[in-house]
C-alpha atoms as a PDB file:
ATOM      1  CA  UNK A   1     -13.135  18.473  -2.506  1.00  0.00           C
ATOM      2  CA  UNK A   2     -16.526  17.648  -2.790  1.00  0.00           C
ATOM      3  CA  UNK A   3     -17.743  14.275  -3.186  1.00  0.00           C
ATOM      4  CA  UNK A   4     -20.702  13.570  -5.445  1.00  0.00           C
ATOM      5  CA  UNK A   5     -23.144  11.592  -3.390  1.00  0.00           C
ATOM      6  CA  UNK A   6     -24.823   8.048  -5.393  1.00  0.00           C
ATOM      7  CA  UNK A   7     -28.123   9.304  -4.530  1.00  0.00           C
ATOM      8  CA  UNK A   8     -27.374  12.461  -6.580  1.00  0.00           C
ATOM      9  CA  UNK A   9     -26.534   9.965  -9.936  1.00  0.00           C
ATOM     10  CA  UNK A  10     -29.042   9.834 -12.714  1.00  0.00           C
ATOM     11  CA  UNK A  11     -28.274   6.299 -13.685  1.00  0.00           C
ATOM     12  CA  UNK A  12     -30.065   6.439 -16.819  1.00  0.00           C
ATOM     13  CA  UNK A  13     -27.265   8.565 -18.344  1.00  0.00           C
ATOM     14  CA  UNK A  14     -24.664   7.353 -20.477  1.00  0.00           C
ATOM     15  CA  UNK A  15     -21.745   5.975 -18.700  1.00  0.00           C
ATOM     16  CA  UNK A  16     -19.447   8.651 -20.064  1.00  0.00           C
ATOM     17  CA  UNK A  17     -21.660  11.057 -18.222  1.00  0.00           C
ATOM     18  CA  UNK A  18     -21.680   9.186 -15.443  1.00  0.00           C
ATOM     19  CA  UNK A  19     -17.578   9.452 -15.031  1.00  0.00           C
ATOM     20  CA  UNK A  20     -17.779  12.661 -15.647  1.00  0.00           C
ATOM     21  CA  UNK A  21     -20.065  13.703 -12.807  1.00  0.00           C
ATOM     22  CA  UNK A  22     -18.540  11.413 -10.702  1.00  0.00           C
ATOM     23  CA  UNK A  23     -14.738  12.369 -10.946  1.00  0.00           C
ATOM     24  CA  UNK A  24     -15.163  16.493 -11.885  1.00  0.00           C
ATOM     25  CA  UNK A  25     -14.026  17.152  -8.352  1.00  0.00           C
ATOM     26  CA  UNK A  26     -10.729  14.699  -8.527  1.00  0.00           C
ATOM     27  CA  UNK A  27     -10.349  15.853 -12.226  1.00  0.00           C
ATOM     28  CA  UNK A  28     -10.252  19.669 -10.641  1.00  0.00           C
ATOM     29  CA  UNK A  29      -7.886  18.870  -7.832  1.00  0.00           C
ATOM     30  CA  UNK A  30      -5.706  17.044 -10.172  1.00  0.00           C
ATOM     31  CA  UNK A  31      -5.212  20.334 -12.594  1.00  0.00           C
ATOM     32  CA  UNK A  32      -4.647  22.534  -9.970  1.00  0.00           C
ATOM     33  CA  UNK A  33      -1.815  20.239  -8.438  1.00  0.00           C
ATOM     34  CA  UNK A  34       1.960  20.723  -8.378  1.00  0.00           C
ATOM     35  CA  UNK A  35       2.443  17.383 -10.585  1.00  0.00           C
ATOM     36  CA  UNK A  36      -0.075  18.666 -13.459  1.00  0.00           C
ATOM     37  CA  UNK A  37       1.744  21.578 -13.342  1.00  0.00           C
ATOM     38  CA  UNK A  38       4.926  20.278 -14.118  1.00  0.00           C
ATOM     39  CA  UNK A  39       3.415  18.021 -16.723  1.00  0.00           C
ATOM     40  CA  UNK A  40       2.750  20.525 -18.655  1.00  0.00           C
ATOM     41  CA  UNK A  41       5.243  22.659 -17.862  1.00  0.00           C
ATOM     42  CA  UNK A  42       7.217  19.675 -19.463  1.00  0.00           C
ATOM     43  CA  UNK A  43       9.092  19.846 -16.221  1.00  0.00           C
ATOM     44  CA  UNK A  44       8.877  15.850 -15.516  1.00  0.00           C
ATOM     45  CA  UNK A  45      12.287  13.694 -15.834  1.00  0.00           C
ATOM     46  CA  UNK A  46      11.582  10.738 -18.489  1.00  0.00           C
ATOM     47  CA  UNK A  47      11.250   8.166 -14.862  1.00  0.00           C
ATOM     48  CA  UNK A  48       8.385  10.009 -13.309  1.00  0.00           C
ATOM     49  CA  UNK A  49       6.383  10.725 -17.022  1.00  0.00           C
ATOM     50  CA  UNK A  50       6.763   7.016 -17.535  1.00  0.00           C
ATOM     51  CA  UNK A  51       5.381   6.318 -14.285  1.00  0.00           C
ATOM     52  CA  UNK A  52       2.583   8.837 -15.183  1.00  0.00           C
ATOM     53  CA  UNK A  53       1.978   6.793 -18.484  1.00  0.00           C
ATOM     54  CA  UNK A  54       1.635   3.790 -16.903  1.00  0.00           C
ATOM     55  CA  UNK A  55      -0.865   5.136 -14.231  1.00  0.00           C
ATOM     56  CA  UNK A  56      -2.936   6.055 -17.126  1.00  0.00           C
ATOM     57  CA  UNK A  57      -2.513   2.602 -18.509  1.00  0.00           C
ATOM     58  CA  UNK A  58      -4.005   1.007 -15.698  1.00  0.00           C
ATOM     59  CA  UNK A  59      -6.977   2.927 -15.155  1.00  0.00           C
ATOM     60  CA  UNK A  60      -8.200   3.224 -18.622  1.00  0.00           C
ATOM     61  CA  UNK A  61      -7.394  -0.401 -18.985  1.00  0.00           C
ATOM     62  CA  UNK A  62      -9.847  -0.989 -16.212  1.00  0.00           C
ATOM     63  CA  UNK A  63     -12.147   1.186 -17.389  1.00  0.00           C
ATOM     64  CA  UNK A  64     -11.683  -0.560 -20.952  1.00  0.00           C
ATOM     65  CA  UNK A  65     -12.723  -3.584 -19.286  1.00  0.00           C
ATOM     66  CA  UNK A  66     -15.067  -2.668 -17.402  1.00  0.00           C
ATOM     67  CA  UNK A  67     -17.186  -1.505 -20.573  1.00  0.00           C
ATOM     68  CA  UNK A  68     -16.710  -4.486 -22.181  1.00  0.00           C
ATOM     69  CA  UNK A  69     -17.170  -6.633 -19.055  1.00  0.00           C
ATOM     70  CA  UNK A  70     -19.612  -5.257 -16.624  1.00  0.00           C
ATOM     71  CA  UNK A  71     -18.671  -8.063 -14.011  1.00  0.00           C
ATOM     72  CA  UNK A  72     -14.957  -7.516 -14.621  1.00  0.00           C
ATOM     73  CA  UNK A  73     -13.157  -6.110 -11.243  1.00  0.00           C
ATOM     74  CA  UNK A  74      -9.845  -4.057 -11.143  1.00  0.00           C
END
């Protein structure tokens, strides 16, 4: 996977861009994975999608915050 380096950011762009650059490579790892797959496959028991969910929940909590915060640390 490659790893975008911080010299390579344009920190003038919108933060939005700025996640996207910065995670592409995760964000393509993470559809090409066994778990995506069975996500949407709808293959996950009701445990592990809740799990999922609340993975989610976290990080665009701290994201969330994060935008409203800038000092704010998860």
């Amino acid at each position: 996977m490659a790893v975008l380096e911080s010299a390579d950011m344009d920190y003038s762009q919108p933060l939005a861009s700025l996640l996207k650059a910065a995670t592409a490579a995760a964000h393509e790892s993470a559809e090409h994975s066994q778990g995506a797959a069975w996500l949407t496959r709808g293959e996950l028991d009701k445990d592990e999608y809740v799990r999922f969910l609340m993975m989610l929940f976290h990080v665009y909590k701290c994201v969330q915050l994060s935008a409203d915060r800038s000092s704010y640390h998860c």
